[in-house]
Protein backbone atom coordinates (compact mmCIF):
# COMPACT_ATOMS: atom_id res chain seq x y z
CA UNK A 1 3.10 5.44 -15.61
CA UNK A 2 0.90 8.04 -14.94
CA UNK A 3 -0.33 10.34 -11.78
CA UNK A 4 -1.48 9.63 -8.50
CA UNK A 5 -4.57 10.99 -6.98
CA UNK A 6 -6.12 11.36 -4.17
CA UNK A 7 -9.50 9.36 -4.18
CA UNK A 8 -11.44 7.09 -0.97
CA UNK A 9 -10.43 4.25 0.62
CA UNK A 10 -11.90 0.65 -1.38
CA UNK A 11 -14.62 -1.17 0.93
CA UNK A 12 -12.92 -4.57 2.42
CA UNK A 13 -15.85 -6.71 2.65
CA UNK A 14 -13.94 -9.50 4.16
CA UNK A 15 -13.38 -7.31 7.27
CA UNK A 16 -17.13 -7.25 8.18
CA UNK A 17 -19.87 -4.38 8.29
CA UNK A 18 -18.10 -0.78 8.50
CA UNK A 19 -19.57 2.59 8.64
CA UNK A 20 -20.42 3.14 5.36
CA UNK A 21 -20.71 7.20 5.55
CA UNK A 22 -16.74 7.15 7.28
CA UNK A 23 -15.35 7.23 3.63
CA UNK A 24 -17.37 10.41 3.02
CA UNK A 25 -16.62 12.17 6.69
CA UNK A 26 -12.87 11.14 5.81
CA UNK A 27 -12.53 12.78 2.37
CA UNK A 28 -14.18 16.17 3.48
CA UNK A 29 -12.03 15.88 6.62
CA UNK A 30 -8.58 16.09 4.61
CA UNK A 31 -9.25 14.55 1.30
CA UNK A 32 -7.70 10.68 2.45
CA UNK A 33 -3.89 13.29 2.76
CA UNK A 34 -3.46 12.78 5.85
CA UNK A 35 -0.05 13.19 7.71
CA UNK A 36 -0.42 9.99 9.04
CA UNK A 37 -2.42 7.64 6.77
CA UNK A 38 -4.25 8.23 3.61
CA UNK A 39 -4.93 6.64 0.11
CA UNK A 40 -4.04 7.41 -3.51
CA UNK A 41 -5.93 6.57 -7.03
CA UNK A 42 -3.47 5.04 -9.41
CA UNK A 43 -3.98 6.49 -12.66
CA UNK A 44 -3.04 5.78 -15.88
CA UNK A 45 -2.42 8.65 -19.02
CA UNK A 46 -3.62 8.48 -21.69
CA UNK A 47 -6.62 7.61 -20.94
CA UNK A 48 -6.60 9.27 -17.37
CA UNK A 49 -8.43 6.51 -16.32
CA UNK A 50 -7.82 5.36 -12.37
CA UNK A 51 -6.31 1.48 -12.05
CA UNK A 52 -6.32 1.38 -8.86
CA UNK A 53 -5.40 2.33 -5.14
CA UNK A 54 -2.33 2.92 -3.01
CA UNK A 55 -2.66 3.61 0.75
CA UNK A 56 0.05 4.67 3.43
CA UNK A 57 -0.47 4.08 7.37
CA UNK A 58 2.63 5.57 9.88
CA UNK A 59 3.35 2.88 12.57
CA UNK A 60 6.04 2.97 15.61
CA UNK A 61 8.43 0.64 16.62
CA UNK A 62 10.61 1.17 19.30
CA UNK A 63 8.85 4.18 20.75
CA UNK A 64 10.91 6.41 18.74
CA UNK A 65 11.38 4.56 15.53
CA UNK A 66 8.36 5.72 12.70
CA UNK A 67 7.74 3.51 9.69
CA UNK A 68 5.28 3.53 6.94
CA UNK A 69 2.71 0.48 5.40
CA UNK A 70 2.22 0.61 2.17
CA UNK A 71 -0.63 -1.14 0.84
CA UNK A 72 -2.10 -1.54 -3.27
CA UNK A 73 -5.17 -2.44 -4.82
CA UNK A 74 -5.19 -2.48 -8.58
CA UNK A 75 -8.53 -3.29 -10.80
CA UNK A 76 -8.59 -6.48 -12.23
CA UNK A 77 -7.89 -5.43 -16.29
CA UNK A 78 -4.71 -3.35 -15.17
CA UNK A 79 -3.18 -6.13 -13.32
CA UNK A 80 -0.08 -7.92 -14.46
CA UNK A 81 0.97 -4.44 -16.77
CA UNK A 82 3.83 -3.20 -14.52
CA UNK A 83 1.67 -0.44 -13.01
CA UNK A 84 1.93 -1.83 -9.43
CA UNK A 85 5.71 -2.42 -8.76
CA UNK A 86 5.76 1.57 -10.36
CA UNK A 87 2.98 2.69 -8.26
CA UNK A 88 4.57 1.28 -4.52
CA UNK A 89 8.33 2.20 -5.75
CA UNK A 90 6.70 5.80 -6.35
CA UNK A 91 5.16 6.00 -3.45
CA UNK A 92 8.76 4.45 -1.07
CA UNK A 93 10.65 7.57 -3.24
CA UNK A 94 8.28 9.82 -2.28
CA UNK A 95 7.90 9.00 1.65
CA UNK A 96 11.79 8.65 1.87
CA UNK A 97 12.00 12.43 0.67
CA UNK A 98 9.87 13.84 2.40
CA UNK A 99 9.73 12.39 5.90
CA UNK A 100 12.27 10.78 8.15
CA UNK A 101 11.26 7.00 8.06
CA UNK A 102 14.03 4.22 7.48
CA UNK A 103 11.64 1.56 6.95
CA UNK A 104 8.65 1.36 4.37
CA UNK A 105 7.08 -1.86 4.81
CA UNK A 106 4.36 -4.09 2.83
CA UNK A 107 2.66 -7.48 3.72
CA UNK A 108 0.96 -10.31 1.73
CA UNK A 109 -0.81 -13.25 1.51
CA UNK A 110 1.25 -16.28 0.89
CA UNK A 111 -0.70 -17.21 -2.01
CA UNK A 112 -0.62 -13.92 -3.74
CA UNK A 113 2.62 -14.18 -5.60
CA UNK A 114 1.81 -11.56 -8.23
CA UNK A 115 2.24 -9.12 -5.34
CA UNK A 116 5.41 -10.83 -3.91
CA UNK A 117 7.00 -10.23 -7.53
CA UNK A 118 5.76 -6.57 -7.32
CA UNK A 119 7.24 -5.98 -3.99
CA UNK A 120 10.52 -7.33 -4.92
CA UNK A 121 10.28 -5.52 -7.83
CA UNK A 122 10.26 -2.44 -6.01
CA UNK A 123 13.08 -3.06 -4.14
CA UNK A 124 11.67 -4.46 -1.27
CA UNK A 125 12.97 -8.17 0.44
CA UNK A 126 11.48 -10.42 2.27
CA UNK A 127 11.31 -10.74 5.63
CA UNK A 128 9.27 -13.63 6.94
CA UNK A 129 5.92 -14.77 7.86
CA UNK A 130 3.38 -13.43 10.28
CA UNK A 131 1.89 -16.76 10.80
CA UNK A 132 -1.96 -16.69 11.64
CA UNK A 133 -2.14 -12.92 11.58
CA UNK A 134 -5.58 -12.31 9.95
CA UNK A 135 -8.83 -13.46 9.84
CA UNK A 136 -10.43 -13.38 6.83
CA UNK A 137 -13.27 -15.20 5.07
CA UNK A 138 -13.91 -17.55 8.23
CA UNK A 139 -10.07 -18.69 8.73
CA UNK A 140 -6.73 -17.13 10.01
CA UNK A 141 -4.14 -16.23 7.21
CA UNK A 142 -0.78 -16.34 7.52
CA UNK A 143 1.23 -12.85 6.08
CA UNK A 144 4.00 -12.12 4.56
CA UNK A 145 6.29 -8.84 5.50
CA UNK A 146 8.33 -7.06 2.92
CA UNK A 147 10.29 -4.14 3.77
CA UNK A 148 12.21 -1.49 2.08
CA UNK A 149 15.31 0.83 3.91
CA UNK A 150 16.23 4.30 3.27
CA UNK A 151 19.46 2.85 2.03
CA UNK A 152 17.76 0.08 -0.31
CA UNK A 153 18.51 1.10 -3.86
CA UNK A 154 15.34 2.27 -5.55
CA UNK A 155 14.46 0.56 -8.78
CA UNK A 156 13.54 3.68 -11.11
């Protein structure tokens, strides 16, 4: 498995129109590493190509309580390789070390079970379903949440 670097956030066309110069004001702004949320290109060496795209967003519950969402895109001809699992157990390691969160957390579409098998495969279990929780491409969508504790063994 290779690197991570930094790179801008993927368009998400089923959310609607966005401000397509925010990407750019973002990156000169702090280069998507930001203490709070920000996005990393998952590359592959040899041939130092990028596969796809990790991002991290700090949430609250409990007032008190910080968590981090995990989220991964990869391009379609790197899919099913074992990059993705890697990439998202990387990226729990990392956030465990170096900031005080108990709880890394992921969701899904039920009908994306490549990603459910990635999740579990880096270490994260189920937790339930979000029913009707997004709307995308003119319907709501129910979710599925995956989470990952400080304690949870980590798979590398």
């Amino acid at each position: 498995m290779g690197g991570l670097i930094v790179q801008v956030e993927p368009p998400d066309v089923a959310a609607g129109f966005r401000d397509a110069a925010a990407p750019a004001r973002r990156f000169a702004e702090d280069g998507y590493l930001g203490e709070q949320v920000g996005g990393l290109i998952v590359q592959v060496e040899p041939p130092d190509v990028a596969a796809g795209f990790l991002s991290y967003r700090q949430g609250q519950y409990g007032g008190r309580a910080p968590y981090w969402e995990i989220g991964i895109v990869l391009l379609p001809e790197w899919r099913g390789r074992g990059l993705g699992w890697r990439a998202q157990a990387l990226l729990c390691d990392y956030l465990f070390s170096h900031t005080p969160a108990q709880r890394i957390q992921a969701g899904t579409h039920a009908e994306n079970g490549a990603e459910q098998r990635s999740l579990e495969r880096a270490g994260f279990q189920l937790e339930g379903v979000l029913r009707a929780c997004e709307f995308r491409a003119g319907a709501w969508r129910d979710g599925w949440l995956y989470s990952r504790l400080r304690d949870d063994p980590s798979p590398l």
